[in-house]
Structures are given as structure tokens and as C-alpha cells.
C-alpha atoms as a PDB file:
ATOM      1  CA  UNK A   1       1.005  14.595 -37.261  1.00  0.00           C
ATOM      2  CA  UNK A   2       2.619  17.804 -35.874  1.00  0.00           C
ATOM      3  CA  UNK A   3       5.631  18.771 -34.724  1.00  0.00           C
ATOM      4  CA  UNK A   4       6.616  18.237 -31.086  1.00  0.00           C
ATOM      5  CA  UNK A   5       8.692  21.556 -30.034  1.00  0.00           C
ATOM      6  CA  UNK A   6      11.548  19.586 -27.645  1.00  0.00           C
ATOM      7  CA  UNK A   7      11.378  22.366 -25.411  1.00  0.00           C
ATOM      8  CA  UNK A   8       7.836  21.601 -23.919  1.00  0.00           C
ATOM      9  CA  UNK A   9       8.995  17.651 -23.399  1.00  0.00           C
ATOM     10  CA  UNK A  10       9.987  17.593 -19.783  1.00  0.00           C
ATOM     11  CA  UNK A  11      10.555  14.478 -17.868  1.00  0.00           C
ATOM     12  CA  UNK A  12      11.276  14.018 -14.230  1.00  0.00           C
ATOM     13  CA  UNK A  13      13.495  10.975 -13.208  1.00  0.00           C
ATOM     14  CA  UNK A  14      14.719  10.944  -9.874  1.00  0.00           C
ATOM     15  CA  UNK A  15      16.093   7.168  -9.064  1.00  0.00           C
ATOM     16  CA  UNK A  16      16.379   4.531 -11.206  1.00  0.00           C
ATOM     17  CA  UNK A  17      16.035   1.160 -10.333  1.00  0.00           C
ATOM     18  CA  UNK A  18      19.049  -1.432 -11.583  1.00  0.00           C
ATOM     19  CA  UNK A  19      18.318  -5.421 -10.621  1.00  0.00           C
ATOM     20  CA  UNK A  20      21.636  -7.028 -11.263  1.00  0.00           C
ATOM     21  CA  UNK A  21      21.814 -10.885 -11.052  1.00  0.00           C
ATOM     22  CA  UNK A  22      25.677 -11.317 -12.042  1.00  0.00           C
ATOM     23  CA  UNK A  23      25.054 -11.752 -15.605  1.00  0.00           C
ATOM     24  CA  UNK A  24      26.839  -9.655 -18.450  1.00  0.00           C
ATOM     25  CA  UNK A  25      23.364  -8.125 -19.602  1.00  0.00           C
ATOM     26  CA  UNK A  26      22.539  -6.872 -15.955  1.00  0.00           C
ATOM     27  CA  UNK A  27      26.262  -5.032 -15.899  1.00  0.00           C
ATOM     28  CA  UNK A  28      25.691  -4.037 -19.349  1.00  0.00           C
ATOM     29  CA  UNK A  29      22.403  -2.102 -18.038  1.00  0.00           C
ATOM     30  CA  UNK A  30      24.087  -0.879 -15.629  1.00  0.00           C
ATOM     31  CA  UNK A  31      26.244   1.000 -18.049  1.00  0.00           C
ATOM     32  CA  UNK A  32      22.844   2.477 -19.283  1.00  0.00           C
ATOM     33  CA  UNK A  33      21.653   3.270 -15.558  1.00  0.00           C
ATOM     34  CA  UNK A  34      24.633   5.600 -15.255  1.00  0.00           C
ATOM     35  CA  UNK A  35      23.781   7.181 -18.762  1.00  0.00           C
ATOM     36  CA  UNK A  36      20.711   8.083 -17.656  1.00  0.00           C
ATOM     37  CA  UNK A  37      21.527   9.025 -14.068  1.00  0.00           C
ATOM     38  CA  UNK A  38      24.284  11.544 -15.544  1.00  0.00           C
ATOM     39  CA  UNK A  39      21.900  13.208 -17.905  1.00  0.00           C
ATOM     40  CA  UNK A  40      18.812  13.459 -15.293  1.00  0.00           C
ATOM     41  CA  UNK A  41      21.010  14.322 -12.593  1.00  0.00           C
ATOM     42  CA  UNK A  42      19.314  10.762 -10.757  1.00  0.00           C
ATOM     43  CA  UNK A  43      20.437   8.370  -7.726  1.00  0.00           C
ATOM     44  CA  UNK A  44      20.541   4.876  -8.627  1.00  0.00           C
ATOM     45  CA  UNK A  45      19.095   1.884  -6.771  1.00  0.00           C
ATOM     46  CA  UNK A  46      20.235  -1.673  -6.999  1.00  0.00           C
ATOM     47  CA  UNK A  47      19.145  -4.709  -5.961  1.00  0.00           C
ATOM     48  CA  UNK A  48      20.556  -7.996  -6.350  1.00  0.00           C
ATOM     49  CA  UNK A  49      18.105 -10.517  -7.506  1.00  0.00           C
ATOM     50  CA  UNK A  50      18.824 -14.363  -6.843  1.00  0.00           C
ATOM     51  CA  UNK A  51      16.762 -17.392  -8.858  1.00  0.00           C
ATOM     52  CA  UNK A  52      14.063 -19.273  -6.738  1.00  0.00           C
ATOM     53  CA  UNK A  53      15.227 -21.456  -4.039  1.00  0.00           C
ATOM     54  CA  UNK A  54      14.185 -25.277  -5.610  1.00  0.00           C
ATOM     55  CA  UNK A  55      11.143 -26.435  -3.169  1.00  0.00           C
ATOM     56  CA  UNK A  56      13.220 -29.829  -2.625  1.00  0.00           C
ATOM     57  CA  UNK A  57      15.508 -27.758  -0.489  1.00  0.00           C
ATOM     58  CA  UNK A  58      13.208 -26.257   1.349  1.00  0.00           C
ATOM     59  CA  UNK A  59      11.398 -29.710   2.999  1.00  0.00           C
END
């Protein structure tokens, strides 16, 4: 396999999308969506996701 120069690797990221549902591992990712959005110079999205409404409730 050959070497990969690291200049001619070029990504683009320009938002990055963080779903949070309270938990510890959602706030922990969110440490990594700030990582990211530092280094590519990228907004950051969230959206709060909630578990499925029980269909009993709904009736």
C-alpha cells in the first residue's frame, strides 16, 4: 500500500449535527462536537431527541 501525502487529504465539514437526549454519553459527544467544530472552523446543530410517546397514551 502507498503512502498517503497528508497534504492532499482535504475534508470539508461545515455543521455538525449533535442529538442530545440528557444522558452522560450525549454531553460527552458533545465534548467531541466542539473538538471538531474548533479544528474545522464548523457551526454546530443540536437537537434534542425524546423516547417514543407509549401508544396507551395516545388513545
Amino acid at each position: 500500500m502507498k503512502a498517503i501525502k497528508e497534504d492532499c487529504i482535504r475534508m470539508i465539514v461545515g455543521k455538525i449535527l449533535w442529538a442530545t437526549d440528557g444522558s452522560k454519553e450525549s454531553n460527552d459527544a458533545l465534548k467531541y462536537a466542539k473538538l471538531f467544530a474548533k479544528t474545522f472552523d464548523a457551526e454546530i446543530i443540536g437537537i434534542h431527541v425524546l423516547r417514543p410517546v407509549e401508544r396507551k397514551f395516545l388513545i
